[in-house]
C-alpha atoms as a PDB file:
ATOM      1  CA  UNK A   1     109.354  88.921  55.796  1.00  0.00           C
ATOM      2  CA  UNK A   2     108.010  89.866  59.079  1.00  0.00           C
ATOM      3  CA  UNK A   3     110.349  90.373  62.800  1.00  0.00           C
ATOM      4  CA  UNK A   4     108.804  89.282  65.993  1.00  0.00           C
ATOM      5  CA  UNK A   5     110.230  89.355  69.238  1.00  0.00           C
ATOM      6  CA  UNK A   6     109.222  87.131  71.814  1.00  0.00           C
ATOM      7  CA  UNK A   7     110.608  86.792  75.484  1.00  0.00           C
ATOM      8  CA  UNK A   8     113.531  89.795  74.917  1.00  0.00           C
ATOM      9  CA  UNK A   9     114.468  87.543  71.437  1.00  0.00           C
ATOM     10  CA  UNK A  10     114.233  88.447  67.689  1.00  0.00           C
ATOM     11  CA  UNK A  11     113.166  86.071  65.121  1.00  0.00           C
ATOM     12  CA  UNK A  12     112.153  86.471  61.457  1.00  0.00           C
ATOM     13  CA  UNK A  13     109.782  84.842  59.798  1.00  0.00           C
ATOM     14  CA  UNK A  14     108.623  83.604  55.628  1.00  0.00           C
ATOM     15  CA  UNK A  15     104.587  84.460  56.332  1.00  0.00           C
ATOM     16  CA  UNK A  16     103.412  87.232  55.797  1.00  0.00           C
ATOM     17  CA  UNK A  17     101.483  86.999  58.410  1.00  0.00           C
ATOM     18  CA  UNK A  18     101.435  90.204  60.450  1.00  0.00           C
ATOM     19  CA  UNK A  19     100.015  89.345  64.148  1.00  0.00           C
ATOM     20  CA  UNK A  20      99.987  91.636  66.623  1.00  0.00           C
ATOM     21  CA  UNK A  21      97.117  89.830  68.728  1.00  0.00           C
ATOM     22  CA  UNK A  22      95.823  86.152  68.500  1.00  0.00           C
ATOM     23  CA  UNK A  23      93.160  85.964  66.902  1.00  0.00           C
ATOM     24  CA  UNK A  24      91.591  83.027  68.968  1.00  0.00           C
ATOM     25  CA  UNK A  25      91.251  85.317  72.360  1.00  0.00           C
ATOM     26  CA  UNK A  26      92.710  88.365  71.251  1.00  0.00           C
ATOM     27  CA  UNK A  27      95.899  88.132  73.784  1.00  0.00           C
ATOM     28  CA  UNK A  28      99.313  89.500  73.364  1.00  0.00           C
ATOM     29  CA  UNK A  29     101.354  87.008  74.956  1.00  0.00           C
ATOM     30  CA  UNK A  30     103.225  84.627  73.169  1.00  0.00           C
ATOM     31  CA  UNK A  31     105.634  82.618  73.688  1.00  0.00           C
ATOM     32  CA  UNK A  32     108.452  80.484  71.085  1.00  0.00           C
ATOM     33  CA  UNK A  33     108.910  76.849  70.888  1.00  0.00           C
ATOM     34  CA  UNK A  34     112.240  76.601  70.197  1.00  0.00           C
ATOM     35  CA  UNK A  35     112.032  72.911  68.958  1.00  0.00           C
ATOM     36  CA  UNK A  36     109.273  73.208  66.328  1.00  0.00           C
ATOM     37  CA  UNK A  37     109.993  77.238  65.929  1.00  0.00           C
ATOM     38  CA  UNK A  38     106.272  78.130  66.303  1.00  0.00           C
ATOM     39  CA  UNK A  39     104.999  81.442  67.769  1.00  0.00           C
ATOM     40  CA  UNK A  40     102.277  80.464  70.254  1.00  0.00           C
ATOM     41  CA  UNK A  41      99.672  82.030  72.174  1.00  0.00           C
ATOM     42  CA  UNK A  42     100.082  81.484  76.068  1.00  0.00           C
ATOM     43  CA  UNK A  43      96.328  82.328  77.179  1.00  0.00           C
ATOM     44  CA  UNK A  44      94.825  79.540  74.241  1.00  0.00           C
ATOM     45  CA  UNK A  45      97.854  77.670  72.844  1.00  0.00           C
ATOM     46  CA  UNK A  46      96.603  78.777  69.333  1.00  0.00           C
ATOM     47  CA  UNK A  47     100.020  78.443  66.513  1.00  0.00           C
ATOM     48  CA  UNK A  48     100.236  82.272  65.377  1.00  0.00           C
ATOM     49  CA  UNK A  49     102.932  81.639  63.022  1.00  0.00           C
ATOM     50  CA  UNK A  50     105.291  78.600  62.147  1.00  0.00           C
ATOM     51  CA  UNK A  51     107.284  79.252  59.361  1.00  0.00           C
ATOM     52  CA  UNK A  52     110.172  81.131  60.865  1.00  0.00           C
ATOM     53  CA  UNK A  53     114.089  80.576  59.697  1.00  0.00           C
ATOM     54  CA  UNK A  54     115.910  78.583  61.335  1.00  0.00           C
ATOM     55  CA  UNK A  55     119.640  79.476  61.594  1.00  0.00           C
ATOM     56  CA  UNK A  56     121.226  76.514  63.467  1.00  0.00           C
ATOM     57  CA  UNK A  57     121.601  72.999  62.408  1.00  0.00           C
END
């Protein structure tokens, strides 16, 4: 299970993914969609990670 925090909020995460930089243009900037709980690059809009827990109804 991996923790990221994105925009001052902690989320964990299934993958095992371990991203630290997209690996479309190499930017550390991401940003969460709350709806579809994906982890996505704001330079390139590449999906870093998508299978995240979701807590809430």
């Amino acid at each position: 299970m991996t923790n990221y925090e994105c925009n001052g909020l902690k989320y964990k995460t299934n993958s095992t993914k371990s991203v630290k930089h997209c690996p479309g243009c190499g930017s550390t900037d991401f940003v969460m969609d709350d709806c579809r709980y994906e982890l996505i690059c704001r330079r390139c809009g590449m999906v870093i990670d998508d299978e995240f827990i979701q807590y809430g109804p």
